[in-house]
Protein backbone atom coordinates (compact mmCIF):
# COMPACT_ATOMS: atom_id res chain seq x y z
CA UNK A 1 0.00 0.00 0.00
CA UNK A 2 1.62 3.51 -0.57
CA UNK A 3 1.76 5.99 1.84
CA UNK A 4 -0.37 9.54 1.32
CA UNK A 5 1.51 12.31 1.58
CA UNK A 6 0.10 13.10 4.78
CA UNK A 7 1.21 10.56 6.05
CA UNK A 8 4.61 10.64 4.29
CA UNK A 9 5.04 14.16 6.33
CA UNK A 10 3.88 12.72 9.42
CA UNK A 11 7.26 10.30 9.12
CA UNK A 12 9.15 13.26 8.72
CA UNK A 13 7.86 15.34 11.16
CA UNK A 14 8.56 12.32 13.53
CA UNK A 15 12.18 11.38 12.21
CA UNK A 16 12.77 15.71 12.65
CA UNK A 17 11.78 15.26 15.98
CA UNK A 18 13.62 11.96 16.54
CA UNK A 19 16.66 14.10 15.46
CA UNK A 20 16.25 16.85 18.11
CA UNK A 21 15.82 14.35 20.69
CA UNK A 22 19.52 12.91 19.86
CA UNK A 23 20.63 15.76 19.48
CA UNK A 24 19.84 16.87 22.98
CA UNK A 25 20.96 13.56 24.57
CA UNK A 26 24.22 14.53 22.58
CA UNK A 27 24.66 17.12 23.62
CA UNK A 28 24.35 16.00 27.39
CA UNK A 29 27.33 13.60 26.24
CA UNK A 30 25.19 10.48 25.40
CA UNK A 31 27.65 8.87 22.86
CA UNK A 32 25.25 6.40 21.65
CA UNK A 33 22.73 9.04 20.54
CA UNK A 34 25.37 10.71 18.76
CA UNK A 35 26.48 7.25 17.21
CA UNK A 36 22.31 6.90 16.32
CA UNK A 37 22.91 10.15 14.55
CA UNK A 38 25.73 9.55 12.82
CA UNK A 39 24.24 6.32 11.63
CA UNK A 40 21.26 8.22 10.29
CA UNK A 41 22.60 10.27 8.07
CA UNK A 42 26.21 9.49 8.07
CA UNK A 43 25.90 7.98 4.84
CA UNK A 44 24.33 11.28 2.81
CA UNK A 45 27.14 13.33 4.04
CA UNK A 46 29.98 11.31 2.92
CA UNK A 47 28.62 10.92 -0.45
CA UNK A 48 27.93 14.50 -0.29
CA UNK A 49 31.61 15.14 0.62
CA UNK A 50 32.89 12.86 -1.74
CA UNK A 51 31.52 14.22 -4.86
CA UNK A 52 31.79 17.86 -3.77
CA UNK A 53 35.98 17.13 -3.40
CA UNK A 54 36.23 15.58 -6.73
CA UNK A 55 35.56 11.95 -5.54
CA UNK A 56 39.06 11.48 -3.09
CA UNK A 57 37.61 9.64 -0.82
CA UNK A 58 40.82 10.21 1.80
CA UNK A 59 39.71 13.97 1.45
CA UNK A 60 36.30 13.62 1.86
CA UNK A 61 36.82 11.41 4.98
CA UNK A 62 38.85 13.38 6.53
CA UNK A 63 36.36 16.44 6.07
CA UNK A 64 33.44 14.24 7.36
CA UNK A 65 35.69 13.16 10.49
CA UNK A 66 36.32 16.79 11.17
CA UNK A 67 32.56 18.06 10.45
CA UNK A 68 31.30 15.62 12.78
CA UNK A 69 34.12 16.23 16.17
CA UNK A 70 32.80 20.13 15.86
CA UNK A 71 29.31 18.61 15.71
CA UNK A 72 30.21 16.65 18.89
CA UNK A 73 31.83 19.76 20.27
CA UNK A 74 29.16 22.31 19.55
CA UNK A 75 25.65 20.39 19.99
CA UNK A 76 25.42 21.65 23.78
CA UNK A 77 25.56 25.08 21.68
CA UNK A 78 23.07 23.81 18.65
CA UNK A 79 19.94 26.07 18.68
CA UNK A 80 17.84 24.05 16.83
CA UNK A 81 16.87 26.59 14.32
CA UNK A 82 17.53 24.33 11.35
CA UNK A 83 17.32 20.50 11.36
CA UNK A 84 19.55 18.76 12.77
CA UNK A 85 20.41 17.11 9.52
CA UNK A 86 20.40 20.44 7.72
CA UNK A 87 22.84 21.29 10.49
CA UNK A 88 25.19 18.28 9.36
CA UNK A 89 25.28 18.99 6.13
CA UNK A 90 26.34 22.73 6.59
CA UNK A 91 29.29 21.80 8.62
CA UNK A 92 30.44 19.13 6.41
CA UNK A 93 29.61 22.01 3.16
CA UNK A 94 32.18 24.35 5.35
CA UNK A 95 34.77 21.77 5.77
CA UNK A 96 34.59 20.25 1.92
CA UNK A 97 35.25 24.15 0.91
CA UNK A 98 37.88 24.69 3.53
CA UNK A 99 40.08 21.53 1.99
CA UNK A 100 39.10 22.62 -1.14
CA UNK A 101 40.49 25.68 -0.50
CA UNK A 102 43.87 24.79 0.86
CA UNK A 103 43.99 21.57 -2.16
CA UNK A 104 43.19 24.53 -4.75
CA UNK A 105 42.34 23.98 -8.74
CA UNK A 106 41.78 20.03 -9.74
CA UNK A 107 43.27 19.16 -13.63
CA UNK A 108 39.98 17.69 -15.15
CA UNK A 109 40.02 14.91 -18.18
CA UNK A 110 37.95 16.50 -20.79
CA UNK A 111 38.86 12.81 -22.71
CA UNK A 112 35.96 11.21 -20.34
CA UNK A 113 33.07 13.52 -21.99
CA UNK A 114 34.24 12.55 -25.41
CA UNK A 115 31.09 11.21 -27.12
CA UNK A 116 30.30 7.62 -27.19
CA UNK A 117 30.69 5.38 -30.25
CA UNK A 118 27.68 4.82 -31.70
CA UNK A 119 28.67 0.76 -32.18
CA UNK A 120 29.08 0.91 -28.09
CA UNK A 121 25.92 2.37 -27.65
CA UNK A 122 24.30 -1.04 -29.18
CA UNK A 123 26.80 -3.31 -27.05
CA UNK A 124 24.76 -5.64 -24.33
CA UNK A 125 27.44 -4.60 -21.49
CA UNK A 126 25.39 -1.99 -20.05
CA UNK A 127 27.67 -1.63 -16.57
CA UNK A 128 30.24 -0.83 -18.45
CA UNK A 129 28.15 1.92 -20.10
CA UNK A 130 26.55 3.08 -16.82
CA UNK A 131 30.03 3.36 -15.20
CA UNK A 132 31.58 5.53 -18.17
CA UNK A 133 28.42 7.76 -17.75
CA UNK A 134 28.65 8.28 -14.67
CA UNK A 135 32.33 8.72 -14.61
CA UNK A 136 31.35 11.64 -17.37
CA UNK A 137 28.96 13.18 -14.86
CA UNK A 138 31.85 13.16 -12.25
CA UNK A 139 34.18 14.73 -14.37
CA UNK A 140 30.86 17.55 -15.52
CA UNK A 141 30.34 18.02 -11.75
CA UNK A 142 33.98 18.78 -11.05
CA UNK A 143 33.75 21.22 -13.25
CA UNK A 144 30.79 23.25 -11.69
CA UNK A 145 31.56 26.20 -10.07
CA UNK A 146 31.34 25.15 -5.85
CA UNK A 147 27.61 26.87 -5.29
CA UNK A 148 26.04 25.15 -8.43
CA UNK A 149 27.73 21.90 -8.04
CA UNK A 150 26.66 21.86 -4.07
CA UNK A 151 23.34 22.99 -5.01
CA UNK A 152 22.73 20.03 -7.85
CA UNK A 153 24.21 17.59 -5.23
CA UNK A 154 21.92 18.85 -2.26
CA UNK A 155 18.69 18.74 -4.65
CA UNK A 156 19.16 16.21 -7.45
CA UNK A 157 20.90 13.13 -4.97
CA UNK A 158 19.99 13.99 -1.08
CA UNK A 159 16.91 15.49 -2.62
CA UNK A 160 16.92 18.19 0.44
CA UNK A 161 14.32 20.96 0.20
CA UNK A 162 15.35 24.47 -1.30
CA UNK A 163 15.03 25.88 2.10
CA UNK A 164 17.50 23.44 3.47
CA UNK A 165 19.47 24.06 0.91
CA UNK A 166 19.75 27.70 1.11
CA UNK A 167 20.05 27.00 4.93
CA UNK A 168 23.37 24.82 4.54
CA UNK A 169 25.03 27.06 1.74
CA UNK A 170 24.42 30.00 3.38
CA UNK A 171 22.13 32.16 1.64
CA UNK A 172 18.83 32.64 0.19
CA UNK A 173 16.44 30.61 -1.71
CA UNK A 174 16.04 32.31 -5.23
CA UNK A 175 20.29 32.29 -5.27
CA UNK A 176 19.75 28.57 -4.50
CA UNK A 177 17.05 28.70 -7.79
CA UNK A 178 19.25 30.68 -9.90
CA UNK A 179 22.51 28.01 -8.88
CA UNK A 180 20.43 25.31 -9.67
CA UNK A 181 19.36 26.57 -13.07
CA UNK A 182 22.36 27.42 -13.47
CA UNK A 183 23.94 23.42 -13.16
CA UNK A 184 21.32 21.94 -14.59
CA UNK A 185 22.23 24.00 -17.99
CA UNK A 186 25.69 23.76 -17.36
CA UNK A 187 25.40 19.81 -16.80
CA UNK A 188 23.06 19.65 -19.82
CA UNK A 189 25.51 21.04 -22.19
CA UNK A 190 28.36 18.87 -20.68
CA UNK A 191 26.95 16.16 -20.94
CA UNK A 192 25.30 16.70 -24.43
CA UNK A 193 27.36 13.27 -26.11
CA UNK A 194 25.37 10.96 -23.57
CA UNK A 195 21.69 11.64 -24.15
């Protein structure tokens, strides 16, 4: 049977407030709250990280590892204005553009987005397709200025709300419109060869 969307919110509302509650308890130093937490939505932010640093997965853990001691440190602080996973995502958004920041420009393969053979296009070995596209769609990311590409990834994979978006970047909703718009044209003309 599939859910309304009443009910659909109601599940939300209750894993928000699920959320808050560890978060308190974490912040009184309950360690297995915080592990709860982590477990949650640990996941979302390393992929997060991980394609906002160009897919170097040593990078991106260490960003997550440091995004999640300054959660740790600063919950007893945490005011509860946004979600608690909006929250998590903002500090591991600051510490993605910190290393990116100190790592500066990334060369980029341009011979990935080459266009596809139209004999391989007919070829049963469709993993090896899928893999090459998305390999392309790294390598198109990568190339999106930081707001647009953290935008896309926010929206189009953790499929966060505009608000929460806005909320985690930093600034306001119709800049989050305007990035998105942006990347989704950008993306579209990348990745032109593969439609």
């Amino acid at each position: 049977m599939l859910a309304t969307s009443s009910e659909a919110r109601g599940g939300e509302q209750l894993s928000l407030r699920a959320d808050a509650l560890l978060a308190r308890r974490s912040a009184l130093g309950d360690r297995q709250a915080f592990a709860e937490l982590v477990q949650r939505h640990g996941a979302a932010l390393y992929r997060y990280s991980v394609r906002m640093l160009g897919g170097a997965h040593h990078a991106a853990e260490d960003a997550l590892q440091e995004a999640l001691t300054k959660a740790w440190l600063h919950l007893p602080s945490f005011r509860g204005e946004a979600s608690v996973k909006t929250w998590l995502f903002r500090l591991v958004a600051n510490e993605c553009l910190t290393m990116r920041r100190r790592r500066g420009p990334t060369a980029v393969d341009d011979k990935v987005l080459v266009s596809i053979p139209a004999d391989a296009r007919s070829e049963p070995d469709t993993m090896s397709l899928a893999t090459d596209l998305r390999d392309a769609l790294d390598v198109a990311l990568g190339e999106l200025p930081w707001r647009q590409r953290a935008s896309w990834m926010l929206r189009e994979v953790e499929g966060l709300s505009y608000e929460e978006i806005a909320e985690i970047l930093g600034t306001s909703v119709a800049v989050v419109r305007g990035q998105l718009h942006r990347a989704r044209a950008n993306l579209a003309f990348r990745m032109e060869d593969w439609r």
